[in-house]
Protein backbone atom coordinates (compact mmCIF):
# COMPACT_ATOMS: atom_id res chain seq x y z
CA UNK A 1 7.02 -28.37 49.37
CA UNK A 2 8.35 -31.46 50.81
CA UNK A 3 5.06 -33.16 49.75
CA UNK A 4 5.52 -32.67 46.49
CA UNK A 5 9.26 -33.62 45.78
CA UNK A 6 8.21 -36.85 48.03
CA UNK A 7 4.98 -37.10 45.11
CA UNK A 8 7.73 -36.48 42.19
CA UNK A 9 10.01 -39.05 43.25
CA UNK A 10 7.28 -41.06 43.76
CA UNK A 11 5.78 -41.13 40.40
CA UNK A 12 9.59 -41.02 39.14
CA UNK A 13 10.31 -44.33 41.02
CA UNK A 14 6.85 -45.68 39.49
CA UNK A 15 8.10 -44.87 36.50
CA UNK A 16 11.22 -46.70 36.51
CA UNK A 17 9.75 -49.75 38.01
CA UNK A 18 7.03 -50.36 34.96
CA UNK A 19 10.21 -49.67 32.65
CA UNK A 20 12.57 -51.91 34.15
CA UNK A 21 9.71 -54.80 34.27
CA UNK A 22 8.47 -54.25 30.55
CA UNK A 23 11.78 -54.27 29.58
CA UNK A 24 12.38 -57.68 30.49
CA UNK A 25 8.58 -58.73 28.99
CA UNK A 26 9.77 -61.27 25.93
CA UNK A 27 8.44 -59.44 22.53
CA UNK A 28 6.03 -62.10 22.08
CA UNK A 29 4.21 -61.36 25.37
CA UNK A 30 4.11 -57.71 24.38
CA UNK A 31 2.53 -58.23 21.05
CA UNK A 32 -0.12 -60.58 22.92
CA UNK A 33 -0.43 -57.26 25.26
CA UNK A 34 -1.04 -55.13 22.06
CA UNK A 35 2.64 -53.18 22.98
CA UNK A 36 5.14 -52.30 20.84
CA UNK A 37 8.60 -52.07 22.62
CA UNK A 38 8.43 -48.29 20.82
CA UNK A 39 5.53 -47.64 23.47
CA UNK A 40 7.47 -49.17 26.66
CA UNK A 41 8.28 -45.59 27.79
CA UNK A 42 4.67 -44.17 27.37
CA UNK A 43 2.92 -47.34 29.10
CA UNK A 44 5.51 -46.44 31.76
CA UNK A 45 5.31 -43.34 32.14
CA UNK A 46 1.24 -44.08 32.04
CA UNK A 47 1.21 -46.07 34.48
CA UNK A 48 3.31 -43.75 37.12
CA UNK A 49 0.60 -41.40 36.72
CA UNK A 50 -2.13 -43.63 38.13
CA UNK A 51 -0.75 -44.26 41.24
């Protein structure tokens, strides 16, 4: 059990992490990235499941 909340907040604080930094990525950088700031939250919450 207490593997898995440690795993949740884990991905959770992942999560946040990629938001907070793509949040801050100027719009041009983005659209060189090929993102849309409507796909911020998906890339995020992408990229907390990888790790």
């Amino acid at each position: 059990m207490f593997y898995e909340l440690r795993y949740r907040f884990a991905r959770w604080h992942a999560y946040r992490q990629t938001l907070s930094s793509l949040r801050q990525v100027p719009d041009s950088t983005l659209a060189d990235a090929g993102i849309s700031r409507e796909e911020i939250r998906e890339r995020a919450r992408h990229a907390s499941l990888r790790r």
